[in-house]
N, C-alpha and C. Protein backbone atom coordinates (compact mmCIF):
# COMPACT_ATOMS: atom_id res chain seq x y z
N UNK A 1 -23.70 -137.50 -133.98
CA UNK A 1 -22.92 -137.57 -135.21
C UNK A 1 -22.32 -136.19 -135.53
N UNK A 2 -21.25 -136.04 -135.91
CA UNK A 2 -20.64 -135.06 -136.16
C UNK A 2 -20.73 -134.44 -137.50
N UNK A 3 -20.38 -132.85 -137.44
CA UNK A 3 -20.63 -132.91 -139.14
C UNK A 3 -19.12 -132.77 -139.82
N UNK A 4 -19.70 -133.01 -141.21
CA UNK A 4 -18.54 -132.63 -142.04
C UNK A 4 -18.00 -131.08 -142.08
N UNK A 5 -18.39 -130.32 -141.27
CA UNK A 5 -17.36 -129.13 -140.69
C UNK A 5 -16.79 -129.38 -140.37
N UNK A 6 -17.68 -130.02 -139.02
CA UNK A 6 -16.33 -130.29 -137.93
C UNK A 6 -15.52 -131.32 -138.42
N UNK A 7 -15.66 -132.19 -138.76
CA UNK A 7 -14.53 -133.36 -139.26
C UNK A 7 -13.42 -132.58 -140.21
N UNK A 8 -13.94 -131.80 -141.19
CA UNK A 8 -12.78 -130.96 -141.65
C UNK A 8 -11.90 -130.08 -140.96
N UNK A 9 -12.74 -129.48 -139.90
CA UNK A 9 -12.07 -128.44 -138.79
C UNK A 9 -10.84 -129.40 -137.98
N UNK A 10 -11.51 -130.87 -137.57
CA UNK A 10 -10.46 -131.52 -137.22
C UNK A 10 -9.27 -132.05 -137.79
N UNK A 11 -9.33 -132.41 -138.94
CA UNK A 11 -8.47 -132.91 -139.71
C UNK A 11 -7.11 -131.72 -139.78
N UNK A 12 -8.01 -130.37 -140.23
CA UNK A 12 -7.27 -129.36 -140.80
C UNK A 12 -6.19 -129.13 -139.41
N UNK A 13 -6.99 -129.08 -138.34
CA UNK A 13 -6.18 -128.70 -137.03
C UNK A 13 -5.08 -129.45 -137.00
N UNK A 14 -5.53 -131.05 -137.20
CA UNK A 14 -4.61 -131.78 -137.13
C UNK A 14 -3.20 -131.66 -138.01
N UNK A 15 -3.61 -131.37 -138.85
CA UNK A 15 -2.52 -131.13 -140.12
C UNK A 15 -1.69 -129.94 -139.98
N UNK A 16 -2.31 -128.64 -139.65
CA UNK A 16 -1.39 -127.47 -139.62
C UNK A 16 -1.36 -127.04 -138.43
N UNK A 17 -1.99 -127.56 -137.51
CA UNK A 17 -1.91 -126.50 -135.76
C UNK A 17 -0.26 -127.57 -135.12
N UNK A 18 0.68 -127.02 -134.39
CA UNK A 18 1.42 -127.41 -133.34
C UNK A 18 1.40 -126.50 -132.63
N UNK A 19 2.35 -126.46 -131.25
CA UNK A 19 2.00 -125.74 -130.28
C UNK A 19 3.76 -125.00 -129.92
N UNK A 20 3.64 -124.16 -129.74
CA UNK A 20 4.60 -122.94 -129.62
C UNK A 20 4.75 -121.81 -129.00
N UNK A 21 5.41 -121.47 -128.81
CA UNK A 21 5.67 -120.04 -127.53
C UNK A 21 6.04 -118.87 -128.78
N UNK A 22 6.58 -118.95 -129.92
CA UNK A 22 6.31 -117.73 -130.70
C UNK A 22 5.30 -117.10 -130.97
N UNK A 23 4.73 -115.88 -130.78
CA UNK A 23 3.03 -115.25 -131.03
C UNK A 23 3.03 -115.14 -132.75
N UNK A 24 4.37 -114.79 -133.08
CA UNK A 24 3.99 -114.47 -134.60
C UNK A 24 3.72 -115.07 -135.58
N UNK A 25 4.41 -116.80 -135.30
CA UNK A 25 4.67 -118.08 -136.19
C UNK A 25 3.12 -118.67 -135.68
N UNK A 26 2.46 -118.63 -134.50
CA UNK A 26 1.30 -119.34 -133.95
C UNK A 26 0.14 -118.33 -134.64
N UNK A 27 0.43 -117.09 -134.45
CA UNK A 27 -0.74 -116.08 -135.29
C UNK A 27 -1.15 -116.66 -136.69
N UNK A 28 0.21 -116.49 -137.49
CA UNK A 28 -0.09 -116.91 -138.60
C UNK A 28 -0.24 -118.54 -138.84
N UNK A 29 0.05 -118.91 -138.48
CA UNK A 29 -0.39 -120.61 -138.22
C UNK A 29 -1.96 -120.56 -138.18
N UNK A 30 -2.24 -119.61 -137.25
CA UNK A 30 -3.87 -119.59 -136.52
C UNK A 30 -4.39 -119.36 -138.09
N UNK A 31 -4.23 -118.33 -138.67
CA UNK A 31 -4.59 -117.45 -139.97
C UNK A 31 -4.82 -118.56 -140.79
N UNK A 32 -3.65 -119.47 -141.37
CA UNK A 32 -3.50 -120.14 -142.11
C UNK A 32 -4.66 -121.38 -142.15
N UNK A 33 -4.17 -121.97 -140.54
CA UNK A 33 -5.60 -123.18 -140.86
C UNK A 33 -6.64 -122.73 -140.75
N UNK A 34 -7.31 -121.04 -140.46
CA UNK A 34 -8.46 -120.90 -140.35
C UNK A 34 -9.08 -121.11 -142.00
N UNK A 35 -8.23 -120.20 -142.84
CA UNK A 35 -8.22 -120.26 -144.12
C UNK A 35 -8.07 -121.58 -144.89
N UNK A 36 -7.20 -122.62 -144.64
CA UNK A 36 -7.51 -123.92 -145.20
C UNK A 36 -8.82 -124.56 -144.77
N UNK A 37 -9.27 -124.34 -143.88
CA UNK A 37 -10.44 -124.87 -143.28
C UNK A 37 -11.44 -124.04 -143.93
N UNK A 38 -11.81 -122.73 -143.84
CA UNK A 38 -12.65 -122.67 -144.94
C UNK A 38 -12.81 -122.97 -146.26
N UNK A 39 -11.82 -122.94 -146.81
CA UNK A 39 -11.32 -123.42 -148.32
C UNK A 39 -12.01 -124.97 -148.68
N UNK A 40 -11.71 -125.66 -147.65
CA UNK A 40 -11.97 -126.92 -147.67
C UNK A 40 -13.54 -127.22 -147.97
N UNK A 41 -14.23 -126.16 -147.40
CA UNK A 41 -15.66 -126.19 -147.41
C UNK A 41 -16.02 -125.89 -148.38
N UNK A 42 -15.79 -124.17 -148.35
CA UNK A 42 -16.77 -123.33 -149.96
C UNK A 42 -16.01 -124.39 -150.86
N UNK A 43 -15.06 -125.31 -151.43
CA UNK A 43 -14.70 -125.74 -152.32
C UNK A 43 -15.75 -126.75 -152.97
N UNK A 44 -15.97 -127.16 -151.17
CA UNK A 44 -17.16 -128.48 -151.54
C UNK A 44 -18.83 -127.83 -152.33
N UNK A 45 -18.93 -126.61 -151.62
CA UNK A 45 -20.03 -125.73 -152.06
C UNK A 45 -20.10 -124.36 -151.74
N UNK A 46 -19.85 -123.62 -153.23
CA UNK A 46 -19.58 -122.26 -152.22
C UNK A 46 -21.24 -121.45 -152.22
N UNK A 47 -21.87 -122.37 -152.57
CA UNK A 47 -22.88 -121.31 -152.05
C UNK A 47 -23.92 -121.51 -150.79
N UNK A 48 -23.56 -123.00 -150.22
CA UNK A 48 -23.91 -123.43 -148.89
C UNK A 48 -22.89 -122.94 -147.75
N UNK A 49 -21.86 -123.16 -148.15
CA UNK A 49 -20.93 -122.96 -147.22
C UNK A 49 -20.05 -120.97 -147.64
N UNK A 50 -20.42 -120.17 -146.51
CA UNK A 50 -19.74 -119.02 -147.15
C UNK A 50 -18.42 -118.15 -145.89
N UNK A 51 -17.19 -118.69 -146.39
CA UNK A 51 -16.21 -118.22 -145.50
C UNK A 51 -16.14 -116.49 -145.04
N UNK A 52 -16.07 -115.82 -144.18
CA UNK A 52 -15.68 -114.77 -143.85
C UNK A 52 -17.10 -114.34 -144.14
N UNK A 53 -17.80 -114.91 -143.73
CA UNK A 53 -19.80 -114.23 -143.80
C UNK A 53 -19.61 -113.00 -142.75
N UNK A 54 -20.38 -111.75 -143.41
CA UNK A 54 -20.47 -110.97 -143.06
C UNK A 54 -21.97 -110.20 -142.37
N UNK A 55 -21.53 -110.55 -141.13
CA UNK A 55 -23.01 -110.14 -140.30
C UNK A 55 -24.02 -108.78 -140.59
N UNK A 56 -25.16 -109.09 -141.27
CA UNK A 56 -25.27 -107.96 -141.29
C UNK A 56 -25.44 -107.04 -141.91
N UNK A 57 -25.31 -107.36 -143.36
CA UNK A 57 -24.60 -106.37 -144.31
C UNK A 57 -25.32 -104.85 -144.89
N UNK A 58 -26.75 -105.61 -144.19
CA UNK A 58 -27.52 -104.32 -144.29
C UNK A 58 -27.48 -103.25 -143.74
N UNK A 59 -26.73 -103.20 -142.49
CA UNK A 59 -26.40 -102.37 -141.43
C UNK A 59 -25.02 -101.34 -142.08
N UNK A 60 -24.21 -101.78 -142.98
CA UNK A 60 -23.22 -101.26 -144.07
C UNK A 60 -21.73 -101.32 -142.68
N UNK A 61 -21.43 -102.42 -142.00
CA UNK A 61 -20.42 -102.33 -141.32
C UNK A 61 -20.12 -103.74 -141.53
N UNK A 62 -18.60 -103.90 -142.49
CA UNK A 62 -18.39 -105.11 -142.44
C UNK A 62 -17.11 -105.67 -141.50
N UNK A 63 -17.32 -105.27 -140.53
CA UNK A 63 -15.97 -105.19 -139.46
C UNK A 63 -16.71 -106.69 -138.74
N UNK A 64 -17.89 -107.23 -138.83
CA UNK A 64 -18.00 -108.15 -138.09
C UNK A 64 -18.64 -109.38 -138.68
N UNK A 65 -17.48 -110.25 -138.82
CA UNK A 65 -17.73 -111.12 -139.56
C UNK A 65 -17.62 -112.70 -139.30
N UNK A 66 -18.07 -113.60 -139.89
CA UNK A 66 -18.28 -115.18 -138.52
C UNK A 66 -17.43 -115.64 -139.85
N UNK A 67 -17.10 -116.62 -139.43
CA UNK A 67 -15.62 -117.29 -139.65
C UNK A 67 -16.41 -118.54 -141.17
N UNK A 68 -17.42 -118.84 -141.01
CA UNK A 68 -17.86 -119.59 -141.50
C UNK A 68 -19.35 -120.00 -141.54
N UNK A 69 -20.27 -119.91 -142.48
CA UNK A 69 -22.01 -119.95 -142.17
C UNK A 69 -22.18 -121.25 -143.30
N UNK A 70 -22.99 -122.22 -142.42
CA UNK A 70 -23.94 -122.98 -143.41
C UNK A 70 -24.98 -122.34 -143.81
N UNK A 71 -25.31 -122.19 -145.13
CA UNK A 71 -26.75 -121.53 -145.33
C UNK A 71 -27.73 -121.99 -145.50
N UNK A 72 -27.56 -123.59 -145.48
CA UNK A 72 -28.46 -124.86 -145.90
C UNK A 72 -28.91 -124.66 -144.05
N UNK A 73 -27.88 -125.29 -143.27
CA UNK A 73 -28.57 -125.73 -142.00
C UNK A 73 -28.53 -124.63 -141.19
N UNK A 74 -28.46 -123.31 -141.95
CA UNK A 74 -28.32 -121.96 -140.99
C UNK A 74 -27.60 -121.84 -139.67
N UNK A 75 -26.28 -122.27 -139.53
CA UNK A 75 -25.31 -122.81 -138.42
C UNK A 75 -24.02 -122.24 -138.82
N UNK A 76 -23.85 -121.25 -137.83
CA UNK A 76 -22.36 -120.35 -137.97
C UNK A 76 -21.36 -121.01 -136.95
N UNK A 77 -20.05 -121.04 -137.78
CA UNK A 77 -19.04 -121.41 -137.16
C UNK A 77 -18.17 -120.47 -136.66
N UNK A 78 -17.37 -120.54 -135.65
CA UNK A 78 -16.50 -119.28 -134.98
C UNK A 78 -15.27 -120.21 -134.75
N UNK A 79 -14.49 -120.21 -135.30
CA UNK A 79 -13.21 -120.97 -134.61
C UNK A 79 -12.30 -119.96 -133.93
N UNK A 80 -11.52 -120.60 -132.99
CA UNK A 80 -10.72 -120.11 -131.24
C UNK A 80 -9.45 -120.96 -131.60
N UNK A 81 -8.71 -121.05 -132.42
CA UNK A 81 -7.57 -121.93 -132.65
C UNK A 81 -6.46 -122.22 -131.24
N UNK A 82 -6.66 -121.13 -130.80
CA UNK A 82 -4.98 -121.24 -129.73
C UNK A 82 -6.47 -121.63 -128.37
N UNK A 83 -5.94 -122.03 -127.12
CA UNK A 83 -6.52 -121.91 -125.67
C UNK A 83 -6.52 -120.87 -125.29
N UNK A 84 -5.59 -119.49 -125.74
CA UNK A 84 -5.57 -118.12 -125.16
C UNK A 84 -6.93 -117.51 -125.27
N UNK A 85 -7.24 -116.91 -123.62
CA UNK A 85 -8.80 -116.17 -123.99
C UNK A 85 -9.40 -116.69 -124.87
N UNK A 86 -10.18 -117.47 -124.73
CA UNK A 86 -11.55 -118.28 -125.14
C UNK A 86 -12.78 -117.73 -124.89
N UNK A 87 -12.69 -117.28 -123.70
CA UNK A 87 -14.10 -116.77 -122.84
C UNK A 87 -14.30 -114.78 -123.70
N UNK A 88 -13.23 -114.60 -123.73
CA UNK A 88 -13.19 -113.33 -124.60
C UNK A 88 -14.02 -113.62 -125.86
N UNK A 89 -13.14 -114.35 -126.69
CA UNK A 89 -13.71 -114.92 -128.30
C UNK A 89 -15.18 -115.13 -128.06
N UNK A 90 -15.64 -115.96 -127.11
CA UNK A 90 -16.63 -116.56 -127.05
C UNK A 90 -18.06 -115.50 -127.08
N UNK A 91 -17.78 -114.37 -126.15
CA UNK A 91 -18.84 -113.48 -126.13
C UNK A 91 -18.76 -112.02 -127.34
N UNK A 92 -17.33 -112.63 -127.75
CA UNK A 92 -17.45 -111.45 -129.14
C UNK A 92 -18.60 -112.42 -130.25
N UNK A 93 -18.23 -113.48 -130.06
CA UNK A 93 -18.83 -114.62 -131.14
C UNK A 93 -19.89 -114.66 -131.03
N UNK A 94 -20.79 -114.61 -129.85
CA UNK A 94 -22.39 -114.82 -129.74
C UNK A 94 -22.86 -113.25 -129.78
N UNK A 95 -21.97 -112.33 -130.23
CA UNK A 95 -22.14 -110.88 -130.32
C UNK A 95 -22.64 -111.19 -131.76
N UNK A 96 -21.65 -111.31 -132.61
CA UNK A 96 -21.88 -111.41 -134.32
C UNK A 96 -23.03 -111.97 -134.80
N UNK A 97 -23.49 -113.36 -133.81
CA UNK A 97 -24.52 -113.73 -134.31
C UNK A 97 -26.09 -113.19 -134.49
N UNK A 98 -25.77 -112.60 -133.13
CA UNK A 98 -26.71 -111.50 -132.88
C UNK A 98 -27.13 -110.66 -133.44
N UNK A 99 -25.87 -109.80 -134.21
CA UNK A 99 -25.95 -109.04 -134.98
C UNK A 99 -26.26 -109.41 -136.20
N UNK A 100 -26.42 -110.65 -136.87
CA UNK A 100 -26.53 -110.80 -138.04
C UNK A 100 -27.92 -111.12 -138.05
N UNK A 101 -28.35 -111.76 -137.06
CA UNK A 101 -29.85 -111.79 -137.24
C UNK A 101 -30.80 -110.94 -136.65
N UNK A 102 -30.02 -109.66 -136.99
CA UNK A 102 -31.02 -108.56 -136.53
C UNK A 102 -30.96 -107.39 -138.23
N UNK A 103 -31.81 -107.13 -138.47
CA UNK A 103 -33.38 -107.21 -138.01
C UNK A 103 -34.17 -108.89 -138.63
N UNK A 104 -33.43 -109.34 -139.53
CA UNK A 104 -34.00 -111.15 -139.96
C UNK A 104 -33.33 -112.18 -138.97
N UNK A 105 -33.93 -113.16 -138.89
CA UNK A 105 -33.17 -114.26 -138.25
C UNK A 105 -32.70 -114.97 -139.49
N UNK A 106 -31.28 -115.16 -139.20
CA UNK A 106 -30.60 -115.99 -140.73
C UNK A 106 -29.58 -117.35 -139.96
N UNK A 107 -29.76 -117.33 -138.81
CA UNK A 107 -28.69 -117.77 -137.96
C UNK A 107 -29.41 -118.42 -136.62
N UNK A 108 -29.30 -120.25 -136.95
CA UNK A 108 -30.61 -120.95 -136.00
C UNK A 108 -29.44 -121.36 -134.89
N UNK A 109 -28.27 -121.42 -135.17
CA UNK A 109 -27.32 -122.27 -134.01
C UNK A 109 -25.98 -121.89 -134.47
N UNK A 110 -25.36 -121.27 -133.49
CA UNK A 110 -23.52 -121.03 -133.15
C UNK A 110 -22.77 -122.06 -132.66
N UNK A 111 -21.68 -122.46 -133.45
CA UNK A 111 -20.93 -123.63 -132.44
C UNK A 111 -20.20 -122.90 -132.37
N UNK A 112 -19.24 -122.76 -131.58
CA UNK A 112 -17.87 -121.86 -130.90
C UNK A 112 -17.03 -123.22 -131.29
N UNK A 113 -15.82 -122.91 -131.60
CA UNK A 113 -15.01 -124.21 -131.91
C UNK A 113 -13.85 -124.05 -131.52
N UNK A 114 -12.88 -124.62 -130.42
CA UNK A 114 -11.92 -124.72 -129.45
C UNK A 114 -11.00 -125.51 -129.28
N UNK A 115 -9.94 -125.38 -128.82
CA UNK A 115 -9.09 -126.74 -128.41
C UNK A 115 -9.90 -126.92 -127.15
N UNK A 116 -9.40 -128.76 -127.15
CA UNK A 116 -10.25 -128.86 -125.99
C UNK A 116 -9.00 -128.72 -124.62
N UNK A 117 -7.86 -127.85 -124.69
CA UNK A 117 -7.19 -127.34 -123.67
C UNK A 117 -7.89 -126.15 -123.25
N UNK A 118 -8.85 -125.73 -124.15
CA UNK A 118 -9.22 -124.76 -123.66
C UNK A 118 -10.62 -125.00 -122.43
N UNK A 119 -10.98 -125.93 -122.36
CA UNK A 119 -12.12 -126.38 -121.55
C UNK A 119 -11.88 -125.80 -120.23
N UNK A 120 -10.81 -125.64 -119.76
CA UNK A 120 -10.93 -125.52 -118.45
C UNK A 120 -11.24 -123.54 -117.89
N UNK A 121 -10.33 -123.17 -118.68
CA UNK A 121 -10.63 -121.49 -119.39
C UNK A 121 -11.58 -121.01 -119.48
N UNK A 122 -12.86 -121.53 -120.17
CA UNK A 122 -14.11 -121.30 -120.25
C UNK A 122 -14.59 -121.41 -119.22
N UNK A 123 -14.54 -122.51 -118.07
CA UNK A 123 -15.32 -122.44 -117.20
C UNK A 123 -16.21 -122.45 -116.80
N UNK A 124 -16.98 -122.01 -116.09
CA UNK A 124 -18.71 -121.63 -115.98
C UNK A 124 -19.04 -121.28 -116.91
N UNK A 125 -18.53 -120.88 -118.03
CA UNK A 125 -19.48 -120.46 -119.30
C UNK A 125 -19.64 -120.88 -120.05
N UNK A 126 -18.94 -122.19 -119.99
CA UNK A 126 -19.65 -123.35 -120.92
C UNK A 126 -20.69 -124.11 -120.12
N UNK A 127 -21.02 -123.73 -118.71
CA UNK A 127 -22.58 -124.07 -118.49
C UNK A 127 -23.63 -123.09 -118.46
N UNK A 128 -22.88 -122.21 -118.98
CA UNK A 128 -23.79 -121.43 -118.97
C UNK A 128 -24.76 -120.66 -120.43
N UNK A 129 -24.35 -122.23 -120.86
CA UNK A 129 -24.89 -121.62 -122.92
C UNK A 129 -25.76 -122.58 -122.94
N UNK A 130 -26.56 -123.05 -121.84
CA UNK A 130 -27.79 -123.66 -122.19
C UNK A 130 -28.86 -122.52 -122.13
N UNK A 131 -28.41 -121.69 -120.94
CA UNK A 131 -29.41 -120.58 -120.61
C UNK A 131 -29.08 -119.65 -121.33
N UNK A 132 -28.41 -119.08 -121.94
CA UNK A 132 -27.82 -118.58 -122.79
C UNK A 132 -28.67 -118.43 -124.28
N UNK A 133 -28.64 -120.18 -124.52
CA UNK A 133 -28.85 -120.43 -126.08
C UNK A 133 -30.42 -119.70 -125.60
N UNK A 134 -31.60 -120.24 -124.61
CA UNK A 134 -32.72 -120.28 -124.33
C UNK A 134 -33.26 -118.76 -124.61
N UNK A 135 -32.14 -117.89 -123.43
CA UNK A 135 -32.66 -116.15 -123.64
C UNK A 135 -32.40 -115.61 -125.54
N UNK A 136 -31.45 -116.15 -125.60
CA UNK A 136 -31.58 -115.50 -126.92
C UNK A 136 -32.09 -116.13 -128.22
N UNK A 137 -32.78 -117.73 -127.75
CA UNK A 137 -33.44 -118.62 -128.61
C UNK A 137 -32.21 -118.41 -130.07
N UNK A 138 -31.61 -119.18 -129.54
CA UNK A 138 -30.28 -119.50 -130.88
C UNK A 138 -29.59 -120.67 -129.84
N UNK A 139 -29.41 -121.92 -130.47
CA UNK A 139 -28.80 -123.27 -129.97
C UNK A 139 -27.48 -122.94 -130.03
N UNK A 140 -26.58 -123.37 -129.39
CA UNK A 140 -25.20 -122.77 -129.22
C UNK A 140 -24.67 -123.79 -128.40
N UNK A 141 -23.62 -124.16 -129.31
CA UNK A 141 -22.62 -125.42 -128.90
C UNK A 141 -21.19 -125.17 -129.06
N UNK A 142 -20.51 -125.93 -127.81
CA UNK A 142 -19.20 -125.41 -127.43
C UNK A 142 -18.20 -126.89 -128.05
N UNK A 143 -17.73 -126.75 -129.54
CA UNK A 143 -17.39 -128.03 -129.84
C UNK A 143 -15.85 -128.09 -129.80
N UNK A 144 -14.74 -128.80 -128.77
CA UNK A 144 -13.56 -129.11 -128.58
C UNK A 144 -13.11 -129.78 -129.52
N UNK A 145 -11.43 -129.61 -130.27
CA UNK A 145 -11.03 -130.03 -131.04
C UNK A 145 -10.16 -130.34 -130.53
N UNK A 146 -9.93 -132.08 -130.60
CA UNK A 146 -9.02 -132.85 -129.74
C UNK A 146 -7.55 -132.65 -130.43
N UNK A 147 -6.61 -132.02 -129.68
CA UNK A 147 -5.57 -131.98 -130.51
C UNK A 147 -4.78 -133.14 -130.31
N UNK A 148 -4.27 -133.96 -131.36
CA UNK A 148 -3.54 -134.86 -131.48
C UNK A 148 -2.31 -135.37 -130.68
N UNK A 149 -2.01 -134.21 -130.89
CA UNK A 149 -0.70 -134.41 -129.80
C UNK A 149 -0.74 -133.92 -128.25
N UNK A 150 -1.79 -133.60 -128.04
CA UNK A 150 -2.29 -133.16 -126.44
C UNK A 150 -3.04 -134.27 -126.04
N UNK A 151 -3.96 -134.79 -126.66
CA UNK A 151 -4.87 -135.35 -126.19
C UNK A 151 -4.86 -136.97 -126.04
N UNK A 152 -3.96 -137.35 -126.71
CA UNK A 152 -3.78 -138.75 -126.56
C UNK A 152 -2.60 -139.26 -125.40
């Protein structure tokens, strides 16, 4: 069963992502639904759901920050909007988490969240986050967002 993140993450994609060869109109596109998509959440609860969570804060560096944290089911979200470098995003992303649960653990499971054009990009390293999740005991899921107009 899916959650109501992700069902919002999908919807939102659906609604504001198309696909384009301009970097500047797709950047801010990227920007935009990342931001409606959080919106959508903290609206529902902003004190379960906290956009632009900042890893860490005890450490006094707020340069690294996860896109989205449940604080109820302790489950950080990272969204990857475009297919470009995925595998990049991906190991900055299981970086942050890391960092946030050091020196507390506040952070039980990472989903990385992707087009699912990006599946093929990732590669071996989406088999490789079982062993992954295990060494660093944090569950970590690679969840594809079917884009509408790609995928059907």
């Amino acid at each position: 069963m899916r959650s109501e993140v992700l069902d919002k993450l999908v919807e939102t994609h659906n609604e504001l992502w198309g696909s384009g060869t301009d970097v500047s109109s797709q950047t801010s596109r990227s920007y935009n639904l990342t931001k409606v998509w959080q919106r959508k959440l903290t609206s529902l609860d902003s004190k379960r759901f906290i956009a632009e969570y900042i890893a860490n804060n005890e450490a006094g560096n707020q340069s690294h920050k996860i896109d989205l944290v449940d604080t109820v089911d302790r489950v950080a979200y990272e969204l990857k909007v475009s297919a470009n470098n995925p595998h990049f995003e991906f190991y900055k992303d299981v970086f942050k988490v890391i960092y946030a649960n050091t020196p507390n653990k506040v952070i039980d499971k990472l989903v990385f969240c992707c087009p699912s054009n990006a599946e093929r990009k990732l590669g071996a390293l989406a088999l490789f986050v079982t062993t992954l999740s295990m060494q660093l005991n944090l569950e970590i899921e690679i969840f594809y967002i079917e884009d509408k107009n790609i995928d059907k």
